[in-house]
Protein backbone atom coordinates (compact mmCIF):
# COMPACT_ATOMS: atom_id res chain seq x y z
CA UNK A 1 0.00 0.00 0.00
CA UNK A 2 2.83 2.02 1.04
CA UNK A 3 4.57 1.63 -3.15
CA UNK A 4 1.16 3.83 -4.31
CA UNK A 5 2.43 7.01 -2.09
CA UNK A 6 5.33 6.96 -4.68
CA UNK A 7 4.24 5.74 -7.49
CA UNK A 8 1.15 8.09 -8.07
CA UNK A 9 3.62 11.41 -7.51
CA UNK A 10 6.16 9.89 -10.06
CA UNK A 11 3.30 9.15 -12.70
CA UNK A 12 1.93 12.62 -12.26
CA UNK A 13 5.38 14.22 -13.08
CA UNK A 14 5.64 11.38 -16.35
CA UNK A 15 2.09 13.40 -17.17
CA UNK A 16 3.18 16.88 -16.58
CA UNK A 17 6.53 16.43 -18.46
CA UNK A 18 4.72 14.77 -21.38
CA UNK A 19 2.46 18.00 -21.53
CA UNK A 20 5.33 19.57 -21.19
CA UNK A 21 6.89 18.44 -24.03
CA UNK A 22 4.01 18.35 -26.12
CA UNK A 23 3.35 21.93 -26.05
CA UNK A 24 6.43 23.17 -26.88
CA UNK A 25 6.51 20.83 -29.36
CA UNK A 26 3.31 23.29 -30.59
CA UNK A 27 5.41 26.24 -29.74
CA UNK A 28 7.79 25.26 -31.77
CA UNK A 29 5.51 24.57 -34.91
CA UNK A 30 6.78 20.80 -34.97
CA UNK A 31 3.25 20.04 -36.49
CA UNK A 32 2.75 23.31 -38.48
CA UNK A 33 3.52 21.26 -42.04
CA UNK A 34 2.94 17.67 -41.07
CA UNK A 35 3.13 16.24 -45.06
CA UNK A 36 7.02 18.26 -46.01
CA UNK A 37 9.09 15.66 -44.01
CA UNK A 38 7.42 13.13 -45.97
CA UNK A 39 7.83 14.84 -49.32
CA UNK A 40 11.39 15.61 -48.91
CA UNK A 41 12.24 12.06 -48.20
CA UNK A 42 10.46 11.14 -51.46
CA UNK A 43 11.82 14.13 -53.98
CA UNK A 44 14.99 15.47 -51.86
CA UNK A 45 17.06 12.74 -53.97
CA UNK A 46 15.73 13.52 -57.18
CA UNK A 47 16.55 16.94 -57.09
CA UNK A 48 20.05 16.48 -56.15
CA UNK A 49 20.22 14.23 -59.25
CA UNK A 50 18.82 16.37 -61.55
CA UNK A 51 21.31 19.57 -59.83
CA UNK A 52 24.35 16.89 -60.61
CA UNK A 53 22.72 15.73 -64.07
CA UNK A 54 22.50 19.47 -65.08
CA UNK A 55 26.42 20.27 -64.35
């Protein structure tokens, strides 16, 4: 019985560090343009190609 006096403080900071994080996350507009990382992993190769192909 005595293990919940520490374990519910320790999962409230886990919660208040993960809101924590997750708003300045926002702050930082991490999920302004959610679909560019996945465009530049498709088409960031193909443009340095066609940079080298055009030298």
């Amino acid at each position: 019985m005595s293990v919940i006096y520490i374990l519910v403080p320790i999962a409230i900071l886990f919660v208040l560090i993960a809101i924590g994080v997750f708003f300045w996350a926002v702050r930082g507009e991490q999920f302004s343009d959610l679909n560019k990382q996945g465009h530049s992993i498709l088409f960031e190769d193909d443009k340095e190609q066609h940079k080298k192909s055009n030298d």
